[in-house]
N, C-alpha and C. Protein backbone atom coordinates (compact mmCIF):
# COMPACT_ATOMS: atom_id res chain seq x y z
N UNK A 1 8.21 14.30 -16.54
CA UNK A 1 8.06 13.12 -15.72
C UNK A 1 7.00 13.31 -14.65
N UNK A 2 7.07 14.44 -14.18
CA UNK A 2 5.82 14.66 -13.32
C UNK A 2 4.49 15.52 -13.99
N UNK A 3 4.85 15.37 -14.91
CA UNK A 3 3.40 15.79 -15.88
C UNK A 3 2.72 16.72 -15.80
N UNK A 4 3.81 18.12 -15.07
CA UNK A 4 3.35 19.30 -14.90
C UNK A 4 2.75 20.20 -16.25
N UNK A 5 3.65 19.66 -17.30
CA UNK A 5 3.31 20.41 -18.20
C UNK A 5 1.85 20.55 -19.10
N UNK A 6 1.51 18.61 -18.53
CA UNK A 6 -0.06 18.09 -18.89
C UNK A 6 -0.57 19.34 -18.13
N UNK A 7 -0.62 18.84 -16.89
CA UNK A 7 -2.14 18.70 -15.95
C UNK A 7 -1.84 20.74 -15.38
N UNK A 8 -0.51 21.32 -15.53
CA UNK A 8 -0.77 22.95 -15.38
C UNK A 8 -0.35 23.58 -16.77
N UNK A 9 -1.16 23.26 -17.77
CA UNK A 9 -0.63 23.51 -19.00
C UNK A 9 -0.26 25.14 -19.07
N UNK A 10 -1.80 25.99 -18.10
CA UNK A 10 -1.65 27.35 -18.23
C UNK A 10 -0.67 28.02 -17.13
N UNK A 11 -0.07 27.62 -16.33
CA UNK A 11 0.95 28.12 -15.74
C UNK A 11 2.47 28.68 -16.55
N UNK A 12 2.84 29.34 -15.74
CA UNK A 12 4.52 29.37 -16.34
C UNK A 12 5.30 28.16 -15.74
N UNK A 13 5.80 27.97 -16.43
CA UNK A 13 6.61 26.92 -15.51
C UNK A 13 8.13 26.27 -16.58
N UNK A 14 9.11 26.87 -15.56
CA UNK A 14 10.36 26.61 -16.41
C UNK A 14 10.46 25.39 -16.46
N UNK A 15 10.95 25.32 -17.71
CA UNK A 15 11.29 23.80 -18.27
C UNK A 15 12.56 23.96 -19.31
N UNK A 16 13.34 22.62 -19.29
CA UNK A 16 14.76 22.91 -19.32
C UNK A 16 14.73 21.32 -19.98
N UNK A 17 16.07 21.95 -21.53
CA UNK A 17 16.21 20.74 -22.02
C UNK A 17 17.77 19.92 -21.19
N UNK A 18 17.22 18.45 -21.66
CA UNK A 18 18.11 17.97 -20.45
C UNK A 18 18.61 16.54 -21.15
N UNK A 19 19.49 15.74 -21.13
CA UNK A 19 20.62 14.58 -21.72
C UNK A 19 20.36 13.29 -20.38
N UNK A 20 20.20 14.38 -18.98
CA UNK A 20 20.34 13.35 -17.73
C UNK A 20 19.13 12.14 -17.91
N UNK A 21 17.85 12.47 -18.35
CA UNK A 21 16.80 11.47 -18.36
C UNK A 21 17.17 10.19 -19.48
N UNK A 22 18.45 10.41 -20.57
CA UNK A 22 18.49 9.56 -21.08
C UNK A 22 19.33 8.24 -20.30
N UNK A 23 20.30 9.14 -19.79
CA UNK A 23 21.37 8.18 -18.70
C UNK A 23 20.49 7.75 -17.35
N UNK A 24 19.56 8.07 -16.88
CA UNK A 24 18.71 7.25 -15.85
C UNK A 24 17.87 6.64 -16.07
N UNK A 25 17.66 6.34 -17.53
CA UNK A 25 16.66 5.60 -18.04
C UNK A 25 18.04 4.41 -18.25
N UNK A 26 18.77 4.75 -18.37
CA UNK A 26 19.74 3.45 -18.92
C UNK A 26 20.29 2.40 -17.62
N UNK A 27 20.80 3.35 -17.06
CA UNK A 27 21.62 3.42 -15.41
C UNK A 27 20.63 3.18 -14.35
N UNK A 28 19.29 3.65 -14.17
CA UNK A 28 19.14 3.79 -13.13
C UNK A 28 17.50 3.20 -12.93
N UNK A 29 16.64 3.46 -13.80
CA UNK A 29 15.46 2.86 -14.16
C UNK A 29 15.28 1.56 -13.82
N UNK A 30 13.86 1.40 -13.01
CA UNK A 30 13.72 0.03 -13.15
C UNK A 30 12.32 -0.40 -14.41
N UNK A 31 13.02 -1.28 -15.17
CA UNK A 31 11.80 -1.62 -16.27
C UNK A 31 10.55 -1.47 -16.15
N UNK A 32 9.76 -1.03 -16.90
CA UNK A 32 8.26 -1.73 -16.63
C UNK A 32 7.91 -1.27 -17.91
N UNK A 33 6.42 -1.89 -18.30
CA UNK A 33 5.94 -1.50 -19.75
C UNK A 33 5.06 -0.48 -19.67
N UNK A 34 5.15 0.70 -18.88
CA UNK A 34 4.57 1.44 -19.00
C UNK A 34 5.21 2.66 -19.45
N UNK A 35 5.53 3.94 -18.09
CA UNK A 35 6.16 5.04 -18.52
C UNK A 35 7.44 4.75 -19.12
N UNK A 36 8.38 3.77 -18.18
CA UNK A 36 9.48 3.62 -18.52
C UNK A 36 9.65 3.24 -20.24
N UNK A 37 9.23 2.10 -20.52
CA UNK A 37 9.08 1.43 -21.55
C UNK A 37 8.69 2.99 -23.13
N UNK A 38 7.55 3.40 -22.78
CA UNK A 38 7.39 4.87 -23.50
C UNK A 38 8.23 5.55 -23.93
N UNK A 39 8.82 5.94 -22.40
CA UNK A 39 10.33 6.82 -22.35
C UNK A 39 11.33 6.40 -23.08
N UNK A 40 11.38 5.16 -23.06
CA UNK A 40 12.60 4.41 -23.66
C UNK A 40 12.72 4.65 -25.32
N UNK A 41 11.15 4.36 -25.88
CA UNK A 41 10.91 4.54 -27.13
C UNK A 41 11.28 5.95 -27.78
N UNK A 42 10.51 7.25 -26.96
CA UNK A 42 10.72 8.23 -27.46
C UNK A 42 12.53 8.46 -27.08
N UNK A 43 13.10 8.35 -26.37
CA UNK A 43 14.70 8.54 -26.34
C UNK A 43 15.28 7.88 -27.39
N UNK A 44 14.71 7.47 -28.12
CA UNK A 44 15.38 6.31 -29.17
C UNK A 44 15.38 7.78 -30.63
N UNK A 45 14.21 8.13 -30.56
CA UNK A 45 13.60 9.25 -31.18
C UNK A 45 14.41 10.91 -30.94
N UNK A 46 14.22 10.90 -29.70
CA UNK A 46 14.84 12.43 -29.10
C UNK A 46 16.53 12.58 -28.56
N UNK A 47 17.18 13.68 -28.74
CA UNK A 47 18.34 13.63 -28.32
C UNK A 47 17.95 14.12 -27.03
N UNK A 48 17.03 15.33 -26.59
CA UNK A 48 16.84 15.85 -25.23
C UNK A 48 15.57 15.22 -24.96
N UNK A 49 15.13 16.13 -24.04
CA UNK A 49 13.71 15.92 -23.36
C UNK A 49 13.95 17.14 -22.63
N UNK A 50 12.43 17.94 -22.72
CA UNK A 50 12.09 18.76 -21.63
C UNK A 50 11.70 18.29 -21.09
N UNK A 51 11.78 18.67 -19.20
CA UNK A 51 11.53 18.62 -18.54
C UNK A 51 11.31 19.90 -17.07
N UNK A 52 10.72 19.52 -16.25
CA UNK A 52 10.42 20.76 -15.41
C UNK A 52 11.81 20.57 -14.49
N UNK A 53 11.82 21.80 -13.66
CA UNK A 53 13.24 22.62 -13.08
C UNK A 53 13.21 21.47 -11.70
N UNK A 54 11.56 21.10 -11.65
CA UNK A 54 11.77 20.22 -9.94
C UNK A 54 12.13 18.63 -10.88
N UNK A 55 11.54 18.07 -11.91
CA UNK A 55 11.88 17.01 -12.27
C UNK A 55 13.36 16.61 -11.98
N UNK A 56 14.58 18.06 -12.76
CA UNK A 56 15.63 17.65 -13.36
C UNK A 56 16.72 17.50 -11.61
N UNK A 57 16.12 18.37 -10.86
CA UNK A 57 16.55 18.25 -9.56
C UNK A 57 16.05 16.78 -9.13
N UNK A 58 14.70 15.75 -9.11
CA UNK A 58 14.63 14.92 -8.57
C UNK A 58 15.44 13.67 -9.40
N UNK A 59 15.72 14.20 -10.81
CA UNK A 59 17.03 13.10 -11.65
C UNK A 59 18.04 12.85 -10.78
N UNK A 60 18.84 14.22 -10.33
CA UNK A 60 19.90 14.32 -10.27
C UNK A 60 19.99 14.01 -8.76
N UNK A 61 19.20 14.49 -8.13
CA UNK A 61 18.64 13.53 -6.85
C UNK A 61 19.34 11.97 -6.67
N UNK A 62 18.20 11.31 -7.29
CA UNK A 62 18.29 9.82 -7.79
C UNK A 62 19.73 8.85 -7.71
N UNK A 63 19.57 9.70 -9.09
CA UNK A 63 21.07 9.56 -9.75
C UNK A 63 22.52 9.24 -8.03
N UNK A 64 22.67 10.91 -7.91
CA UNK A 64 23.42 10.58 -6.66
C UNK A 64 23.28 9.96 -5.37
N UNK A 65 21.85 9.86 -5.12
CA UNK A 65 21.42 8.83 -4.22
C UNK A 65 21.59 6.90 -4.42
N UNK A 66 21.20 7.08 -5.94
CA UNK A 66 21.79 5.52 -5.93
C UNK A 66 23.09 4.97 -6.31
N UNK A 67 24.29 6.50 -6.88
CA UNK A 67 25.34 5.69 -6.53
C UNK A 67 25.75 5.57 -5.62
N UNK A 68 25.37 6.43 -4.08
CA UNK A 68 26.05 6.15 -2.87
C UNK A 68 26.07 4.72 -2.41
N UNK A 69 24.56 4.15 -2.80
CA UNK A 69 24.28 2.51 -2.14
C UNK A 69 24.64 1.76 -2.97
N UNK A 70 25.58 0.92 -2.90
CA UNK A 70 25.97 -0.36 -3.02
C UNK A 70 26.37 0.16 -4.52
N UNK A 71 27.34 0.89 -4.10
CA UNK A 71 28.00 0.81 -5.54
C UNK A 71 27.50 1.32 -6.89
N UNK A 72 26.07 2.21 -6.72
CA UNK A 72 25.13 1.92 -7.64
C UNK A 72 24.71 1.59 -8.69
N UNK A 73 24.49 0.32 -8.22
CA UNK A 73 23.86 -1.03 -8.98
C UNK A 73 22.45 -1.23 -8.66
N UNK A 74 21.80 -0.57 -7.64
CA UNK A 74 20.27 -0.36 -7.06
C UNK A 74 19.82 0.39 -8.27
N UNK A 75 18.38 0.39 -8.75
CA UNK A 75 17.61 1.00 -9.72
C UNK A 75 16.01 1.30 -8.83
N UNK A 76 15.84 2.51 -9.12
CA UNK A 76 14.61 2.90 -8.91
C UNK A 76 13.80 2.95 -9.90
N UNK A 77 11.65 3.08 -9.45
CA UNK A 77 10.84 3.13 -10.11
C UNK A 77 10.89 4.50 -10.90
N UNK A 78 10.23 4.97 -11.92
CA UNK A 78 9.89 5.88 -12.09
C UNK A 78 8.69 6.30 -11.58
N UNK A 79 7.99 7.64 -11.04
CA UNK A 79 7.24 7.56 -9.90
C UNK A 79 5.52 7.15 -10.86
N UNK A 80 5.59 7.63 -11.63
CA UNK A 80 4.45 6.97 -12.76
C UNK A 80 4.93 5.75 -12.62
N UNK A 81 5.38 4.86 -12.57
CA UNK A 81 5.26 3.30 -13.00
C UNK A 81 4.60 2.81 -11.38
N UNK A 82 5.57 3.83 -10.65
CA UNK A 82 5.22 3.29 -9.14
C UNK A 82 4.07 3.80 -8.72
N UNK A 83 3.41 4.07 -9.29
CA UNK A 83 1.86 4.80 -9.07
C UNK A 83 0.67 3.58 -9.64
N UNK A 84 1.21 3.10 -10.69
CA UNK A 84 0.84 2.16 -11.83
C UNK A 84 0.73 0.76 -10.57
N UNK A 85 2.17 0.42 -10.34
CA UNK A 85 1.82 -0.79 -9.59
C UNK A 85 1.45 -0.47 -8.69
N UNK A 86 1.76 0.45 -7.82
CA UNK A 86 0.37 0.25 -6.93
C UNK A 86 -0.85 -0.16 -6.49
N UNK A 87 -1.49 0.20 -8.13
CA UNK A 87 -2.86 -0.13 -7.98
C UNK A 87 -3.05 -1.29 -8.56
N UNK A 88 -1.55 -1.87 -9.66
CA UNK A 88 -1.62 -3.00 -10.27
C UNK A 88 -2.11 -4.27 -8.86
N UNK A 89 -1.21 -4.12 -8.40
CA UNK A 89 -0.13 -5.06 -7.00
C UNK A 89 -0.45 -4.05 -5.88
N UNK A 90 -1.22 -4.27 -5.15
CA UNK A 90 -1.53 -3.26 -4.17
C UNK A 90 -1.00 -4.04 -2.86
N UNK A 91 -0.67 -3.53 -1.95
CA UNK A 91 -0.20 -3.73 -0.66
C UNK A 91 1.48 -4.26 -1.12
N UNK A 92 2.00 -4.50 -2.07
CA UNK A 92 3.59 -4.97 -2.49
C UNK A 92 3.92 -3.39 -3.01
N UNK A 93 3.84 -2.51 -3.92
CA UNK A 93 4.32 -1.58 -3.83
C UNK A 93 3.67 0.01 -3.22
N UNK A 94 4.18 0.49 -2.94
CA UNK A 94 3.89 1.71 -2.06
C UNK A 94 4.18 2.63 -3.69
N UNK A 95 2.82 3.57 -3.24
CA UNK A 95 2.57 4.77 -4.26
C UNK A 95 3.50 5.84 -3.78
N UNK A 96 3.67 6.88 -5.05
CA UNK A 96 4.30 7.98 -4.67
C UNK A 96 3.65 8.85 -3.65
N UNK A 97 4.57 9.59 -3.08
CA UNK A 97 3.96 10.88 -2.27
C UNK A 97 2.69 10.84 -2.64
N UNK A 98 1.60 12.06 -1.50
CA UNK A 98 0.23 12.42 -1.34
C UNK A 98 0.35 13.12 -3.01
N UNK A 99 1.12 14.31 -3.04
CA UNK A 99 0.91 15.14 -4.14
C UNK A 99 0.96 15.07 -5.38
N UNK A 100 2.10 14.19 -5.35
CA UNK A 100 2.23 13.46 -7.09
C UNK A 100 0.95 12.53 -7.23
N UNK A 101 0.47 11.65 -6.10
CA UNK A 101 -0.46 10.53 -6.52
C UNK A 101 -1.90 11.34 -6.58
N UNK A 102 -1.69 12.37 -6.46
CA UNK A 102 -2.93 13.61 -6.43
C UNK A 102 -2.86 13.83 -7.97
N UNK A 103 -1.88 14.34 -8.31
CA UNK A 103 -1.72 14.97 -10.06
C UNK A 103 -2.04 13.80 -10.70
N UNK A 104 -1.19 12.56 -10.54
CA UNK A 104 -1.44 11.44 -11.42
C UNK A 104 -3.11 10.98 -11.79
N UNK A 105 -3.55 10.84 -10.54
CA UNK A 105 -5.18 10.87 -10.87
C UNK A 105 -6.06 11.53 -11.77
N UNK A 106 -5.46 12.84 -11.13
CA UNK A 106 -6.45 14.04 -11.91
C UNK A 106 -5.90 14.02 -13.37
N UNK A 107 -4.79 13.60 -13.70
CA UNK A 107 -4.52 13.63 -15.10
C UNK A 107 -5.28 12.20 -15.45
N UNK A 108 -5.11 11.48 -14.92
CA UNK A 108 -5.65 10.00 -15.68
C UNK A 108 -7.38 10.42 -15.67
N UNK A 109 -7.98 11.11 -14.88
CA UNK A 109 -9.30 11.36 -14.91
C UNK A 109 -9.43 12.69 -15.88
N UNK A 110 -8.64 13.44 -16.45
CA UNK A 110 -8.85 13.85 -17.75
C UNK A 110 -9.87 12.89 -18.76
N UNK A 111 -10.43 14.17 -18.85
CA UNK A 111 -11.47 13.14 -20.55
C UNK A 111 -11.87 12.29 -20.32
N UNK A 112 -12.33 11.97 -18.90
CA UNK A 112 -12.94 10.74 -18.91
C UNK A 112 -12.16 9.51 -19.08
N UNK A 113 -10.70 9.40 -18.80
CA UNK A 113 -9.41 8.99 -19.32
C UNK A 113 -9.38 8.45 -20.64
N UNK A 114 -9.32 9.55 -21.31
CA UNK A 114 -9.09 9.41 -23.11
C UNK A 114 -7.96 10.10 -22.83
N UNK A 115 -6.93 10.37 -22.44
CA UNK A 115 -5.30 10.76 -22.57
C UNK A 115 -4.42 10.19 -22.55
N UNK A 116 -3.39 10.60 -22.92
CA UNK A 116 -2.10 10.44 -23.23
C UNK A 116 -1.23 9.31 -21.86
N UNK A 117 -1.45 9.83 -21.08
CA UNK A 117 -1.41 8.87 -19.79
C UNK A 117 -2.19 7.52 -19.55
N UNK A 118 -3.59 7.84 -19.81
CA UNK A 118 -4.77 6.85 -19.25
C UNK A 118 -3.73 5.88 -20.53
N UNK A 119 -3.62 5.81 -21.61
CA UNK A 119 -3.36 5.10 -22.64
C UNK A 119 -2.14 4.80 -22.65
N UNK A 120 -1.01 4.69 -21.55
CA UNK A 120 -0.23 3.78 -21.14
C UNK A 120 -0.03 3.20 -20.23
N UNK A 121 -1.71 3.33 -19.05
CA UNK A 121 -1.92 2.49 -18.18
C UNK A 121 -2.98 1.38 -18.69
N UNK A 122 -2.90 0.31 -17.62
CA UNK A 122 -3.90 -0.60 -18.22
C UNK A 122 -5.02 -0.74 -17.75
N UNK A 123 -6.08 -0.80 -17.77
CA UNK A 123 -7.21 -0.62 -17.79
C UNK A 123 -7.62 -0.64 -16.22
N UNK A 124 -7.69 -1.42 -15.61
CA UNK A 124 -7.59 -1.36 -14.12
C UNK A 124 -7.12 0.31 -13.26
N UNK A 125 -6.35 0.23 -13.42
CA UNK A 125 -5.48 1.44 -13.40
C UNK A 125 -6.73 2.77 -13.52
N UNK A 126 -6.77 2.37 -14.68
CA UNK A 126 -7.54 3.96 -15.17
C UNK A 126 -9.25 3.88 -14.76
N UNK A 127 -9.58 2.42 -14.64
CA UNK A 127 -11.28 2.49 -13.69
C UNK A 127 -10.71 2.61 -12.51
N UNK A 128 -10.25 2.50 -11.65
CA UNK A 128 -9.78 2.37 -9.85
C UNK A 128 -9.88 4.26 -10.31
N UNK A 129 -8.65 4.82 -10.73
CA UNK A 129 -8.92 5.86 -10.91
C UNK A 129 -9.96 7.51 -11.38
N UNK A 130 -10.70 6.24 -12.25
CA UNK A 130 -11.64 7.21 -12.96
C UNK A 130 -12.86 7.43 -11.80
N UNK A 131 -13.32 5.85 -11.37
CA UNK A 131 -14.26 5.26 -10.95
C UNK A 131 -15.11 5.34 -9.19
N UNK A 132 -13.68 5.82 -8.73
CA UNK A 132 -13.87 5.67 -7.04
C UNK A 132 -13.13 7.23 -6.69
N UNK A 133 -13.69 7.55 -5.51
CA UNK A 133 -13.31 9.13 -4.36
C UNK A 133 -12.23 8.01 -3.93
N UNK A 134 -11.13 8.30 -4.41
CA UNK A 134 -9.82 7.85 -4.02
C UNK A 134 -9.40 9.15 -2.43
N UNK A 135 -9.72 8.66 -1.01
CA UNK A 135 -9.19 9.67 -0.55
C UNK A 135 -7.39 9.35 -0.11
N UNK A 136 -7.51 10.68 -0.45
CA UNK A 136 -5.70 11.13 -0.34
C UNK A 136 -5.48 12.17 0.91
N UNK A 137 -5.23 11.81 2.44
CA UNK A 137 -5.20 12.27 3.64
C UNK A 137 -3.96 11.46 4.25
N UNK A 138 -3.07 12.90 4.00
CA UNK A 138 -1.67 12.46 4.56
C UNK A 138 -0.78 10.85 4.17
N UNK A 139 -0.75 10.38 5.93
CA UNK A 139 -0.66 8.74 5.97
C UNK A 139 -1.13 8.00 4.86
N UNK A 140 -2.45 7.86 4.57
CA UNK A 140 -3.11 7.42 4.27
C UNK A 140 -3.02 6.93 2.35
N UNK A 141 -2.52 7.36 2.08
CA UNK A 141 -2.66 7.16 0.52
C UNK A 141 -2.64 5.89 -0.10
N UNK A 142 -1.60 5.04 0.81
CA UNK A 142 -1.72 3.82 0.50
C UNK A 142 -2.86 2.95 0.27
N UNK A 143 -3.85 3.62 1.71
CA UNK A 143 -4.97 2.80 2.04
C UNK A 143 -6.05 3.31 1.22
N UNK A 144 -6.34 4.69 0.48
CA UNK A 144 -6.83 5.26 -0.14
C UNK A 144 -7.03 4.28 -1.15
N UNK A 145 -5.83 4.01 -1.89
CA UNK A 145 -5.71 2.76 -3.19
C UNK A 145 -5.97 2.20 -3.06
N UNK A 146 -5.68 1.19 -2.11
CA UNK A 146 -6.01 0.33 -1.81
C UNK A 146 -7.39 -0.02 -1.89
N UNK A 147 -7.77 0.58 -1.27
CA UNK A 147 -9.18 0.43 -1.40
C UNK A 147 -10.46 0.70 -2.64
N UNK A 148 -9.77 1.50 -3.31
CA UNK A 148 -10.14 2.21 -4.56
C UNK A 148 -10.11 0.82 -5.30
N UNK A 149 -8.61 0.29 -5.18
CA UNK A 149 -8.72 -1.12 -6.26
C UNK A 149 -9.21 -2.53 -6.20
N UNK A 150 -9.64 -2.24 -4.84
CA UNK A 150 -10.47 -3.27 -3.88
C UNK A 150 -12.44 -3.40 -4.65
N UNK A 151 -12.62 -1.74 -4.75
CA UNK A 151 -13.79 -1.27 -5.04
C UNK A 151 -14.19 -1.78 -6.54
N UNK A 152 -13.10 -1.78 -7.55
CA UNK A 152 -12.70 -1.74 -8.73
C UNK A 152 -12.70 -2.86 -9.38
N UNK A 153 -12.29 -3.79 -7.86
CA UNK A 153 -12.12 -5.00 -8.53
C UNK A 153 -13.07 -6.23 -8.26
N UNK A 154 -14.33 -6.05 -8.17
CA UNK A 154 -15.37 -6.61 -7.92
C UNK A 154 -15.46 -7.35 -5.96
N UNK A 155 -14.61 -6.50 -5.56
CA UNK A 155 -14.84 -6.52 -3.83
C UNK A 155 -14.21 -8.26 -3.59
N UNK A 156 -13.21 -8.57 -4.41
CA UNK A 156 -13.07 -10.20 -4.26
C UNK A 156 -12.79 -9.95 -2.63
N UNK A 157 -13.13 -11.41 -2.29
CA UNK A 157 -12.58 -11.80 -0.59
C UNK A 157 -10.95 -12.76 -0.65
N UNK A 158 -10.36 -13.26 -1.93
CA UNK A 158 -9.47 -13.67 -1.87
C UNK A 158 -8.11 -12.74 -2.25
N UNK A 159 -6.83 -11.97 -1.20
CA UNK A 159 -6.00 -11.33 -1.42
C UNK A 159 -4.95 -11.41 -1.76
N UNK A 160 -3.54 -10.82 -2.27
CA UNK A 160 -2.92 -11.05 -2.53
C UNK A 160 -1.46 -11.27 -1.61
N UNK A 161 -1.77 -10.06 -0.55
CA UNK A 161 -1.03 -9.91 0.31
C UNK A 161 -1.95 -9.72 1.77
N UNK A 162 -0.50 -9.32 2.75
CA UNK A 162 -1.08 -9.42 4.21
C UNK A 162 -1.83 -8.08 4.24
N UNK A 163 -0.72 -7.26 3.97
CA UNK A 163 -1.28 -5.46 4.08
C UNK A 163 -2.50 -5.05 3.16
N UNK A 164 -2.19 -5.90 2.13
CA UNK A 164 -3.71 -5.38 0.99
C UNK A 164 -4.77 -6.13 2.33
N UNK A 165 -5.01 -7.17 2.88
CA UNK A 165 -5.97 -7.46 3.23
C UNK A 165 -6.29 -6.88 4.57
N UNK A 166 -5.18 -6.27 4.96
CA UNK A 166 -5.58 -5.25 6.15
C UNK A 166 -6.34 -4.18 5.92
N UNK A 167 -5.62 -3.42 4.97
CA UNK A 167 -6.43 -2.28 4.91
C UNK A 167 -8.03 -2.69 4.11
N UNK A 168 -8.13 -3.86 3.84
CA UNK A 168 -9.42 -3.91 3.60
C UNK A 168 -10.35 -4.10 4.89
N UNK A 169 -9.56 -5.29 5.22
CA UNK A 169 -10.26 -5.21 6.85
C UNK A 169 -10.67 -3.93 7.59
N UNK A 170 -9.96 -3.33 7.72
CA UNK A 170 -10.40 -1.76 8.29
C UNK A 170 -11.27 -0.77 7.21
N UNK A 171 -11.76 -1.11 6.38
CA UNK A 171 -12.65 -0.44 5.70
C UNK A 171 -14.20 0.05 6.54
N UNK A 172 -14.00 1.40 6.90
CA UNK A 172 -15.17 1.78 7.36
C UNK A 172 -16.23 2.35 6.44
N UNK A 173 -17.34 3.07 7.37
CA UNK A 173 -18.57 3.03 6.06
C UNK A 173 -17.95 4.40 5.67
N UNK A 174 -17.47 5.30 5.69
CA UNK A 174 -16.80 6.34 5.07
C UNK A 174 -15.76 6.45 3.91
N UNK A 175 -15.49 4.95 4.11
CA UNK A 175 -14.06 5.06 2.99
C UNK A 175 -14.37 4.41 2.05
């Protein structure tokens, strides 16, 4: 799920077969036609899934975090989908962490995005990414995208939201 196994192929890195990603894809997932949608397909296919030792901790995370609220009936993104709208829908959803939205890039900028990833995002997605110095500084990541998909998307002056059009507003000659 966090695509360690892509983007640090030559590392060690324990990875552990696991049943939980099928029940939070069922339970806890919120739709989209991207990772989720993928995931869904290959679980149809797989009884397990590997996954890495921090993934199966951020399942199980999840998992007990959203039955505490409201009964859990709340569903979260998967952090790939929420990376996805981001740049889909910019200023309505907030990207993952600095570090994951760091890996996600550098994997979608693989090959010039001819991968496995780039090819279940949609095209937008993978020029904002391929195309622009996305900076990633702390706070900032949001506005990073933001702007990246601003750049991407032929600089329109008409926005979608309040915050997308802020952080355009504050676009200095550096960013």
């Amino acid at each position: 799920m966090c695509l360690r196994m892509i983007f640090d192929a030559k590392k060690e890195l324990p990875m552990l077969n696991t049943t939980a990603l099928h029940k939070f894809l069922e339970d806890r997932a919120t739709p989209t036609p991207f990772l989720y949608s993928y995931l869904m397909k290959l679980s149809k296919k797989k009884t397990t899934f590997k996954i890495c030792a921090h993934c199966d901790s951020w399942l199980r995370r999840q998992c007990t975090t959203l039955k505490m609220s409201r009964g859990g009936a709340q569903r979260s993104f998967l952090l790939v989908d929420r990376f996805i709208l981001s740049i889909m829908l910019p200023g309505q959803y907030a990207p993952p962490e600095m570090r994951i939205s760091q890996r996600l890039i550098d994997i979608i900028r693989k090959d010039n995005g001819n991968n496995w990833l780039a090819s279940i995002c949609p095209p937008l997605v993978v020029r904002t990414a391929c195309d622009n110095i996305i900076i990633m500084s702390s706070r900032k990541v949001l506005k990073g995208i933001t702007v990246a998909v601003w750049k991407s998307d032929r600089r329109q002056t008409v926005f979608s939201n309040g915050l997308y059009a802020k952080f355009i507003r504050c676009v200095g000659p550096d960013d």
